[in-house]
C-alpha atoms as a PDB file:
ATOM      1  CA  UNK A   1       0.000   0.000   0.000  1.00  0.00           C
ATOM      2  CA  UNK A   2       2.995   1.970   0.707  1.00  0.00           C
ATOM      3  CA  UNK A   3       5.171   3.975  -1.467  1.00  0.00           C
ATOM      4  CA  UNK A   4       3.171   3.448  -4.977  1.00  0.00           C
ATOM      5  CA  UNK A   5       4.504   6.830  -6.211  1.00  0.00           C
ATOM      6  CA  UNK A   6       8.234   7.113  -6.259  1.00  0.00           C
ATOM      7  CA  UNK A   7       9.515   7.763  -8.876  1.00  0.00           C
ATOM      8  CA  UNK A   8      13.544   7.139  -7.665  1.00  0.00           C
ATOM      9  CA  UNK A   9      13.621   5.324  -4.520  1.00  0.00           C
ATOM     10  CA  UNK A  10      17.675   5.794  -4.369  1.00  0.00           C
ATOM     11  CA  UNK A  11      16.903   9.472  -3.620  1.00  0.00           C
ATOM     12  CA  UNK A  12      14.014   9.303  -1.430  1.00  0.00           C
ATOM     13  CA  UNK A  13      14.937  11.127   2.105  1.00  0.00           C
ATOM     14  CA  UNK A  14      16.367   9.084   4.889  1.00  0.00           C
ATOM     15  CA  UNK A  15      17.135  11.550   7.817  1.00  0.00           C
ATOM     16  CA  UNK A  16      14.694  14.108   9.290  1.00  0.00           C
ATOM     17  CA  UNK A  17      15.920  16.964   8.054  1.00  0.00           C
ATOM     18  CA  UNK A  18      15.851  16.060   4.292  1.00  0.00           C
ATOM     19  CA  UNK A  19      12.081  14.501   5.062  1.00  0.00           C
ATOM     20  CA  UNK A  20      11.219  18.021   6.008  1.00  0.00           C
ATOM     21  CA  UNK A  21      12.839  19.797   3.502  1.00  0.00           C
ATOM     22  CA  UNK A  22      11.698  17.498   1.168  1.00  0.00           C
ATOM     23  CA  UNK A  23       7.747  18.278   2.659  1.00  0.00           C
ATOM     24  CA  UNK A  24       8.337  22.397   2.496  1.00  0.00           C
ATOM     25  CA  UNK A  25       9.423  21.905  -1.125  1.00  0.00           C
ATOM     26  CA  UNK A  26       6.292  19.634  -2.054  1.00  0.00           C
ATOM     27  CA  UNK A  27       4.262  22.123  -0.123  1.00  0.00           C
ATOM     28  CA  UNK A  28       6.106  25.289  -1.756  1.00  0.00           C
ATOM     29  CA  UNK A  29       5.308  23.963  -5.124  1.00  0.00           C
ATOM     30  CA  UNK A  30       1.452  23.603  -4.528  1.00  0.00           C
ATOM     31  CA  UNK A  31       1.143  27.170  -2.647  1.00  0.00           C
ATOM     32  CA  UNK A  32       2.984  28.641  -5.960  1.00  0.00           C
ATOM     33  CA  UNK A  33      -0.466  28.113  -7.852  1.00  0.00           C
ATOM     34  CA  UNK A  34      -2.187  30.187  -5.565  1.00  0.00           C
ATOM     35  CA  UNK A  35       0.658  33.112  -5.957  1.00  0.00           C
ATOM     36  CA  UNK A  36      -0.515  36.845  -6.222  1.00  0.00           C
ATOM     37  CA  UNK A  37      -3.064  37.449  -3.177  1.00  0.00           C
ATOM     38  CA  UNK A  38      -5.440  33.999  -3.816  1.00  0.00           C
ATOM     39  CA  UNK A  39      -4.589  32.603  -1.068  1.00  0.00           C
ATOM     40  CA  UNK A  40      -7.501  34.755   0.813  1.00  0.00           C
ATOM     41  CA  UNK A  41      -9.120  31.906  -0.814  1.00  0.00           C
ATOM     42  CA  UNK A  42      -7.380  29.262   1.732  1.00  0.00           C
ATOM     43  CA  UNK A  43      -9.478  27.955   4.768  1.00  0.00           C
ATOM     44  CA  UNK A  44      -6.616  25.330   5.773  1.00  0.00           C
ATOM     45  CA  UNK A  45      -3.870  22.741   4.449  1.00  0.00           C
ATOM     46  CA  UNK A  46      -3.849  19.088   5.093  1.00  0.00           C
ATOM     47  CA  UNK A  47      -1.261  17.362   4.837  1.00  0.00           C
ATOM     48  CA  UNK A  48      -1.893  13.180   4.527  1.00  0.00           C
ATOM     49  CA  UNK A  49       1.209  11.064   5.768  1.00  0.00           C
ATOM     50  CA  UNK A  50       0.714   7.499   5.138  1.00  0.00           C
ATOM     51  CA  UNK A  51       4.235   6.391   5.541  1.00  0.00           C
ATOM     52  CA  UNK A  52       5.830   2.861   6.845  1.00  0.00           C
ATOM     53  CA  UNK A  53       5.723   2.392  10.460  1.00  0.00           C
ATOM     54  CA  UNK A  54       9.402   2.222  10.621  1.00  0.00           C
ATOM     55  CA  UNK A  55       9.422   5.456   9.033  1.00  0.00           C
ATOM     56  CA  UNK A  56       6.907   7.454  10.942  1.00  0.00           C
ATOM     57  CA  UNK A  57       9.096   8.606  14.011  1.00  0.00           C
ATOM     58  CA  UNK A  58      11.164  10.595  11.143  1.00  0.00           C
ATOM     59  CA  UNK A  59       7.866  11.705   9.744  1.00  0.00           C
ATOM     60  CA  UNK A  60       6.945  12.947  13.006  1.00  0.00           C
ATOM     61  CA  UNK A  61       9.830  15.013  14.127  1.00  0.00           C
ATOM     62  CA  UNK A  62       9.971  16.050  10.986  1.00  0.00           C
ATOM     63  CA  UNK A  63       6.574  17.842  11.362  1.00  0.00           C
ATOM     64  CA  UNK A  64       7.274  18.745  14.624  1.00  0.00           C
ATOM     65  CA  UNK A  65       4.583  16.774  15.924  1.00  0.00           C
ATOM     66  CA  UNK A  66       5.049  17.947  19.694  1.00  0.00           C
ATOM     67  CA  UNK A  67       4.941  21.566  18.477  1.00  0.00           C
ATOM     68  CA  UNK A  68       2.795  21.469  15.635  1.00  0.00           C
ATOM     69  CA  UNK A  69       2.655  25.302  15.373  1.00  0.00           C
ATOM     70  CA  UNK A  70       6.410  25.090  14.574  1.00  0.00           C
ATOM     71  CA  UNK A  71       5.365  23.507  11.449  1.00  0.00           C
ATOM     72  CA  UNK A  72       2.725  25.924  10.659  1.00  0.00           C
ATOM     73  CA  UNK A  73       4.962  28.820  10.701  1.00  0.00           C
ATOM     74  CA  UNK A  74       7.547  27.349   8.412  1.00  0.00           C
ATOM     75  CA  UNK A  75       5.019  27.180   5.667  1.00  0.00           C
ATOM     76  CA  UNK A  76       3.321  30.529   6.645  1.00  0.00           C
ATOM     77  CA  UNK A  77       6.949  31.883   5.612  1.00  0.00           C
ATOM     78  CA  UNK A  78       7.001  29.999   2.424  1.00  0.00           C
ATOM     79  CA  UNK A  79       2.957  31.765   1.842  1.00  0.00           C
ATOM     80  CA  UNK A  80       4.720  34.609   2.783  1.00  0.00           C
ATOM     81  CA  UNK A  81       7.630  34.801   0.244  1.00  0.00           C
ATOM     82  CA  UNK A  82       4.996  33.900  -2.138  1.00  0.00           C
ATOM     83  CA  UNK A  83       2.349  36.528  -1.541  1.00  0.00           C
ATOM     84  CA  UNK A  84      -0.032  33.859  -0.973  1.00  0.00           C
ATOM     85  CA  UNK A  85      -2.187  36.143   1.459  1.00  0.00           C
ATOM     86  CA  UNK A  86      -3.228  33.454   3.858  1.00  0.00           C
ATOM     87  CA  UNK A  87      -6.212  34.532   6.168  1.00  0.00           C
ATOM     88  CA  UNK A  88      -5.533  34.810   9.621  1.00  0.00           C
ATOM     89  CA  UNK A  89      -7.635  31.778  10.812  1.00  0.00           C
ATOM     90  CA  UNK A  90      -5.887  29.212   8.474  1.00  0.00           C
ATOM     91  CA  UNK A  91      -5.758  25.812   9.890  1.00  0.00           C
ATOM     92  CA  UNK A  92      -2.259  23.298   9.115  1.00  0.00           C
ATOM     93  CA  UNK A  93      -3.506  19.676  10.023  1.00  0.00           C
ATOM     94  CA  UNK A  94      -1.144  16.886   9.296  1.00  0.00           C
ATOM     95  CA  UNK A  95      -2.946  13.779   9.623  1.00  0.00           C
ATOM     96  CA  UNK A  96      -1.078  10.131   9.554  1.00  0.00           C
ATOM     97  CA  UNK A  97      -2.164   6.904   8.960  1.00  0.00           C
ATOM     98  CA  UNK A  98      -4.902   8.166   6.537  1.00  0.00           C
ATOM     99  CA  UNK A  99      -5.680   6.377   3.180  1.00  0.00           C
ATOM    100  CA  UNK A 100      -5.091   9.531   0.856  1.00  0.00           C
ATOM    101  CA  UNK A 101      -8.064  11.315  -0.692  1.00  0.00           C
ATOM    102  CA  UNK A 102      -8.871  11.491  -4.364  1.00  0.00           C
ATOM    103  CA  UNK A 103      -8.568  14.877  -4.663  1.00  0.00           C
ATOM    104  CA  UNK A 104      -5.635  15.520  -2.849  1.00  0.00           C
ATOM    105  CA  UNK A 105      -2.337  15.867  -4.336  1.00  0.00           C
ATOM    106  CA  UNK A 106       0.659  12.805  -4.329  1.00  0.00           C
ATOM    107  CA  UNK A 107       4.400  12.962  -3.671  1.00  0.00           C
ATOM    108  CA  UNK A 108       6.594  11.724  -6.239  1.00  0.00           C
ATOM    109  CA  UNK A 109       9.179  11.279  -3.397  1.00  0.00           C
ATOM    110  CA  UNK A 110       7.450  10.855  -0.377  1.00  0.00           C
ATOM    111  CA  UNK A 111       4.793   8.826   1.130  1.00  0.00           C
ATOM    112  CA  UNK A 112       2.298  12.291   1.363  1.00  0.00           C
ATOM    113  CA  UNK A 113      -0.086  13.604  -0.031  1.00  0.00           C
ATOM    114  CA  UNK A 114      -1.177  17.634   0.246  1.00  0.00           C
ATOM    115  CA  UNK A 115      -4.289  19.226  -0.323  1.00  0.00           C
ATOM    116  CA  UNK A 116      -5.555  22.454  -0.199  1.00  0.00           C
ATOM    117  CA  UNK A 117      -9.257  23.510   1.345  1.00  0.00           C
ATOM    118  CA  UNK A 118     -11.082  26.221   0.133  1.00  0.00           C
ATOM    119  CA  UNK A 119     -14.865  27.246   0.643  1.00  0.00           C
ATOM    120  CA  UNK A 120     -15.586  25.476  -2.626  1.00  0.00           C
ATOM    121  CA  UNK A 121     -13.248  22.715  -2.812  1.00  0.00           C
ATOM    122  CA  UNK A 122     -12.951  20.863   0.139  1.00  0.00           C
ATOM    123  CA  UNK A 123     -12.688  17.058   1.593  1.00  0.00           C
ATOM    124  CA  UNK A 124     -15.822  15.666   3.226  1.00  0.00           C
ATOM    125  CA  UNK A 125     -13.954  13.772   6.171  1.00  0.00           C
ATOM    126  CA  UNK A 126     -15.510  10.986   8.141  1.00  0.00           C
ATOM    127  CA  UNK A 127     -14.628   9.380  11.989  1.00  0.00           C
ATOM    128  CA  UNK A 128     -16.059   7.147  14.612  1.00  0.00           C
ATOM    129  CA  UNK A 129     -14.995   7.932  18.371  1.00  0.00           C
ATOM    130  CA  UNK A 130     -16.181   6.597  21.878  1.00  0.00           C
ATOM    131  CA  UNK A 131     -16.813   7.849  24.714  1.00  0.00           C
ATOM    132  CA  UNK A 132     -16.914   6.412  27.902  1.00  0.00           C
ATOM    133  CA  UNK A 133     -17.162   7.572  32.315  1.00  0.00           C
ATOM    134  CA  UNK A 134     -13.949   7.202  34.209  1.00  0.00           C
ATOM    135  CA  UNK A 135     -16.223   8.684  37.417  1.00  0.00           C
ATOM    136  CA  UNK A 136     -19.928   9.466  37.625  1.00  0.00           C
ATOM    137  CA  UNK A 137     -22.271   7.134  36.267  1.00  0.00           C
ATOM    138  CA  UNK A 138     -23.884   7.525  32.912  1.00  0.00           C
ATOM    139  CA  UNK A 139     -26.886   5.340  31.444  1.00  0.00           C
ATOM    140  CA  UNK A 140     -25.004   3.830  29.065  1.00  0.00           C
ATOM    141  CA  UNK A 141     -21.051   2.342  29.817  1.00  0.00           C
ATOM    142  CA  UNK A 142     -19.473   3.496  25.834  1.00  0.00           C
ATOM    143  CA  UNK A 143     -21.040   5.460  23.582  1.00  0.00           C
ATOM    144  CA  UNK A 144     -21.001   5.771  20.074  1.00  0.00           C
ATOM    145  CA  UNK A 145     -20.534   9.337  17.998  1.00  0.00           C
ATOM    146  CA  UNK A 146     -20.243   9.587  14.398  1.00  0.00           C
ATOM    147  CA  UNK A 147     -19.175  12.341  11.990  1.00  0.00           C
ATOM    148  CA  UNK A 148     -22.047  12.358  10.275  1.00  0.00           C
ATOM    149  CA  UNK A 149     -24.538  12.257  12.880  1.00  0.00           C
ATOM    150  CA  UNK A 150     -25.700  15.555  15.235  1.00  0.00           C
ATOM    151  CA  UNK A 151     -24.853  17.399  17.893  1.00  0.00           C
ATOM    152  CA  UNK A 152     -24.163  14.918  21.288  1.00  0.00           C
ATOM    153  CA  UNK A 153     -25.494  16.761  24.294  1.00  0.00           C
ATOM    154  CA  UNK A 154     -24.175  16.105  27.607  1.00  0.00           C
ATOM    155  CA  UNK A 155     -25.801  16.499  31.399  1.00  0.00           C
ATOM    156  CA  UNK A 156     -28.011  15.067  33.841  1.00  0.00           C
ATOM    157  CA  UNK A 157     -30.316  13.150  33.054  1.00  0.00           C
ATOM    158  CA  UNK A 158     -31.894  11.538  29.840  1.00  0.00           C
ATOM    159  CA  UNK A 159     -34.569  14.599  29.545  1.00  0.00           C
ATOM    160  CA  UNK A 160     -33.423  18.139  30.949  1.00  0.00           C
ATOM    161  CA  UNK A 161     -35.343  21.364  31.309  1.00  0.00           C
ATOM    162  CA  UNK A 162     -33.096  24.511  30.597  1.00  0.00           C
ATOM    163  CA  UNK A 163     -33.933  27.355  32.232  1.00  0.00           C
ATOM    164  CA  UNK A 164     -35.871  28.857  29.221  1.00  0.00           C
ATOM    165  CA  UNK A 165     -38.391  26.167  30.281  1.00  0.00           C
ATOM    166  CA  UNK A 166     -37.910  24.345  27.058  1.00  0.00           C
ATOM    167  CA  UNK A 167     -36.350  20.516  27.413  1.00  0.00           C
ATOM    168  CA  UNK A 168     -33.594  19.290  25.682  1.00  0.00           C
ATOM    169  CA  UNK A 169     -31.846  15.126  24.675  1.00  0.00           C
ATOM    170  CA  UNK A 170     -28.832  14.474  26.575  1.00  0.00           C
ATOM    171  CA  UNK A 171     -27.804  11.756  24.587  1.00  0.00           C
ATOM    172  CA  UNK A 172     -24.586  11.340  27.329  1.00  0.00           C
ATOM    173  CA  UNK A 173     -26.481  11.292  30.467  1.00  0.00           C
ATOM    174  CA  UNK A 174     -25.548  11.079  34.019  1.00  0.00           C
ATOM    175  CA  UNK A 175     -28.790  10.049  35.678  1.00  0.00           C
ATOM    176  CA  UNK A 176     -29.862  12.162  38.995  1.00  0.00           C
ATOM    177  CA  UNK A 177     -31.127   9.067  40.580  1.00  0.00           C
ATOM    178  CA  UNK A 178     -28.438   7.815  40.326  1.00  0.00           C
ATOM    179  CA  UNK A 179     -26.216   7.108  44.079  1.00  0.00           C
ATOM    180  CA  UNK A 180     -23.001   8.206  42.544  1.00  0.00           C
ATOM    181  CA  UNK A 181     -21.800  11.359  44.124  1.00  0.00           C
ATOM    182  CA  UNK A 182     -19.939  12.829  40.859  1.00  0.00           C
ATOM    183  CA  UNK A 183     -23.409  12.673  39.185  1.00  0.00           C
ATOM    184  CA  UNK A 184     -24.972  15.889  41.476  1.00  0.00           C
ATOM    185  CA  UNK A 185     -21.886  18.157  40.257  1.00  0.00           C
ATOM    186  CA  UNK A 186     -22.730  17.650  36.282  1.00  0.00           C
ATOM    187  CA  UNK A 187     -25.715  20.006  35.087  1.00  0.00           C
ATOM    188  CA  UNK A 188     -28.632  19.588  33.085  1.00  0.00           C
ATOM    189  CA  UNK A 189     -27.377  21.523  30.174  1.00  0.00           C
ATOM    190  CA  UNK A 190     -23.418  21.489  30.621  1.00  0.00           C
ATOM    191  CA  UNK A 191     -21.893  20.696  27.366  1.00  0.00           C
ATOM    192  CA  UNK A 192     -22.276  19.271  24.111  1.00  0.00           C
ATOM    193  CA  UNK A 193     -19.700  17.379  20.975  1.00  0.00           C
ATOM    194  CA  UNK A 194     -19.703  18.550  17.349  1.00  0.00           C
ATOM    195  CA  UNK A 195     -18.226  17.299  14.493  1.00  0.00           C
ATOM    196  CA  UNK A 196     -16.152  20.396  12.561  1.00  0.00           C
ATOM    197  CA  UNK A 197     -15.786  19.010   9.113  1.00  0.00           C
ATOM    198  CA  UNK A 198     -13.102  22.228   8.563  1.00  0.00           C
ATOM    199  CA  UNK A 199     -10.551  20.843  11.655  1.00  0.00           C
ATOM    200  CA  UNK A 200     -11.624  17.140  10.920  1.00  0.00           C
ATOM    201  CA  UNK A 201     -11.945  17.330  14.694  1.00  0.00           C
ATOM    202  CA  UNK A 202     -14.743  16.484  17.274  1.00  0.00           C
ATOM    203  CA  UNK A 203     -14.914  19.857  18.897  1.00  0.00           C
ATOM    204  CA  UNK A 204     -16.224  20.136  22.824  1.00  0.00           C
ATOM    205  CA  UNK A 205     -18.340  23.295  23.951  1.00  0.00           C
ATOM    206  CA  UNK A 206     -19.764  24.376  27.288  1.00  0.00           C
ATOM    207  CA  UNK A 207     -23.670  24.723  27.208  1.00  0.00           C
ATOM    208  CA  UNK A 208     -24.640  27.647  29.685  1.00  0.00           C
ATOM    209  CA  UNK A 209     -24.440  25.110  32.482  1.00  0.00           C
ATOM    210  CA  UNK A 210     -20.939  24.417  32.409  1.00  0.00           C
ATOM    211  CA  UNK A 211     -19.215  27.667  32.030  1.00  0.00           C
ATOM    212  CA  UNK A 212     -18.818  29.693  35.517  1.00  0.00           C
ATOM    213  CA  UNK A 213     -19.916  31.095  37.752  1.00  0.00           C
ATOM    214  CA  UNK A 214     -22.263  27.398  37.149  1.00  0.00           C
ATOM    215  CA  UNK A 215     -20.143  24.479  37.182  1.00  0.00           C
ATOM    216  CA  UNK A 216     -16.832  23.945  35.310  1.00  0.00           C
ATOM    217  CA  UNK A 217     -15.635  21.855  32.194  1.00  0.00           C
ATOM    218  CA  UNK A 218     -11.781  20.533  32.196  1.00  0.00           C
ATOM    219  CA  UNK A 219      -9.546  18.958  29.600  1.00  0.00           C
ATOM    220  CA  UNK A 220      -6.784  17.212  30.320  1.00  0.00           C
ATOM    221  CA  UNK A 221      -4.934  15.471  27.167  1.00  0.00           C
ATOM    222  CA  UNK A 222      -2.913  12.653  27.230  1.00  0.00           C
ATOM    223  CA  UNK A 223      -0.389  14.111  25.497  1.00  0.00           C
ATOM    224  CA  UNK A 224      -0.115  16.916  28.138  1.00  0.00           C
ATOM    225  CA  UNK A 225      -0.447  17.532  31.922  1.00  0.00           C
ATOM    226  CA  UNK A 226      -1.609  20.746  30.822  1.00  0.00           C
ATOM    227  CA  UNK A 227      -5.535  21.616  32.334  1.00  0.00           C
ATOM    228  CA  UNK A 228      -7.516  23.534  29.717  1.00  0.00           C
ATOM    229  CA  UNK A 229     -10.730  25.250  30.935  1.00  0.00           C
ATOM    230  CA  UNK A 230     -14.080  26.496  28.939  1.00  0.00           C
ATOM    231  CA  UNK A 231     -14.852  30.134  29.990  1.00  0.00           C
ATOM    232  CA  UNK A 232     -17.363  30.366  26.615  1.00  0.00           C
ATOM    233  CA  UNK A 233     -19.945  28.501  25.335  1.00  0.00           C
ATOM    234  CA  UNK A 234     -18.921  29.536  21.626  1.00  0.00           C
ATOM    235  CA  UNK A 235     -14.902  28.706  21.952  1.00  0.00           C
ATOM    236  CA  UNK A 236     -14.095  25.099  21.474  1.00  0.00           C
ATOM    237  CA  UNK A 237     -11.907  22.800  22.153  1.00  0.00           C
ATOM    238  CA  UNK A 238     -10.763  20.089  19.931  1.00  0.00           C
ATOM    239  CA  UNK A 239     -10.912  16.657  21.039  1.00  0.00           C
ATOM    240  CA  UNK A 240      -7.691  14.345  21.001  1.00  0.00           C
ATOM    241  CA  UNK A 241      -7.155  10.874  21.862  1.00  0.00           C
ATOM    242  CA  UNK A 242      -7.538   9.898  25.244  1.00  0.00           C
ATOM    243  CA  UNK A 243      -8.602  13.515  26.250  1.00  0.00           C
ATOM    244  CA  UNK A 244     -10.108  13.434  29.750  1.00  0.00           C
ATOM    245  CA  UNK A 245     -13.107  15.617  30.362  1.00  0.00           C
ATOM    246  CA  UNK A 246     -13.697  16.940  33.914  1.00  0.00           C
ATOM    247  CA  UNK A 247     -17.652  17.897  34.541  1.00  0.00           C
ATOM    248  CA  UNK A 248     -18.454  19.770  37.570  1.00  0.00           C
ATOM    249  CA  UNK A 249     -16.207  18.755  40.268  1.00  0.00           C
ATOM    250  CA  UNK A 250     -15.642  14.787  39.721  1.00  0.00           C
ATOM    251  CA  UNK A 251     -17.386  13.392  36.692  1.00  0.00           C
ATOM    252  CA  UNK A 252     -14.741  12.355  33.972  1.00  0.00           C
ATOM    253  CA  UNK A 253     -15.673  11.267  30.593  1.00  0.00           C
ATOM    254  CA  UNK A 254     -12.800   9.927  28.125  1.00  0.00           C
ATOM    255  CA  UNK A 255     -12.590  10.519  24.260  1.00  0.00           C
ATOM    256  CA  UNK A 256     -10.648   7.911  22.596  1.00  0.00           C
ATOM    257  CA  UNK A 257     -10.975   6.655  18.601  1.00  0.00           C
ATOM    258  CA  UNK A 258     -11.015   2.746  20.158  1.00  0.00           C
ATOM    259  CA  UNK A 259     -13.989   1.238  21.421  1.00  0.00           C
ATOM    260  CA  UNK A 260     -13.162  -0.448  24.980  1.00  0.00           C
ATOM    261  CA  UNK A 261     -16.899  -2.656  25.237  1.00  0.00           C
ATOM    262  CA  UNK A 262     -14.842  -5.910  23.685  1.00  0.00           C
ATOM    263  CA  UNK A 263     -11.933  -5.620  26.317  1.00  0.00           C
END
């Protein structure tokens, strides 16, 4: 599956450096079409790495995959140098171990592919993730959230009234009646997953009853000991593997991409 477009496999990149080097030039080349103030155009780059699994620690320091902005900047200069005009909000995402889209772009010398997402011309991306409680109790032990399917509202209890009178779906639910003390700290409206089709991210917002001075939502990634807080219920946060979400004062719900109901 790998490596079905070299073209000179003598050449191909064996060190980090010349892998990134190798990924600015790819990139440079594409961003030259858009040359002369188009790229206002631009609503993000992805960047598809599909490369052996020998070869994917190179891959990854080669993208800086700890500091991802790193990466970002280095082709924001190359924009730059260009006059490509990218707008402020432009989004980078590399994304690895991804079969590699029709309409993106191939490599000749690497194992990438590079496309370029505009208003009119972008990829409709698809994913599956589970979520499941660590503490509190929820009515169901994993649940199931799809790309394609709607918003998943989270709080107490199945049915909730908000205090516009009007009742909402929590389709994660921590049930009130439940004896599990971390279940009285989650509210009945506190927060709620969307897919953003833009990011290729499920995104996590606080509803009105999880932003202060009501109770609190907390992220804590797995990648990071790093606590990230939701002040606003129109600021997101975007959802990584094994992300831990903190509801009220104990309740913890876990994103992950693997189901865990066949362990």
């Amino acid at each position: 599956m790998f490596n079905l477009f070299k073209n000179d496999k003598e050449n191909r990149p064996v060190d980090v450096k010349s892998i990134r080097y190798e990924l600015l030039q790819f990139i440079k080349q594409e961003l030259q079409k858009a040359e002369g103030g188009e790229g206002g155009n631009i609503k993000g780059l992805n960047l598809f790495i599909n490369c052996p699994s020998s070869e994917k620690a190179l891959y990854e320091a080669a993208v800086y995959t700890e500091e991802p902005e790193l990466f970002k900047d280095e082709v924001q200069r190359i924009a730059d140098d260009y006059a490509v005009n990218l707008p402020e909000t432009w989004l980078m995402e590399v994304i690895f171990d991804h079969e590699f889209p029709e309409e993106a772009i191939r490599s000749k010398k690497l194992d990438v592919a590079f496309f370029i997402k505009t208003n009119k011309n972008f990829i409709k991306q698809s994913a599956t993730a589970y979520v499941r409680a660590l503490s509190g109790e929820t009515d169901q032990k994993e649940y199931k959230i799809t790309s394609d399917g709607e918003k998943i509202h989270i709080g107490r209890d199945k049915k909730a009234q908000g205090d516009d009178g009007f009742f909402r779906t929590n389709q994660i639910a921590f049930p009130s009646d439940s004896t599990n003390e971390s279940n009285k700290y989650v509210s009945r409206q506190h927060a709620r997953i969307e897919w953003n089709n833009d990011a290729g991210r499920f995104m996590l917002f606080a509803d009105e009853g999880g932003v202060p001075p009501r109770n609190k939502i907390k992220i804590r990634s797995e990648k990071s000991e790093d606590i990230i807080k939701l002040t606003s219920t129109h600021i997101g946060h975007q959802l990584q593997e094994g992300d831990q979400i903190i509801l009220g004062e104990s309740a913890v719900l876990e994103f992950s991409y693997q189901t865990a109901t066949n362990e």
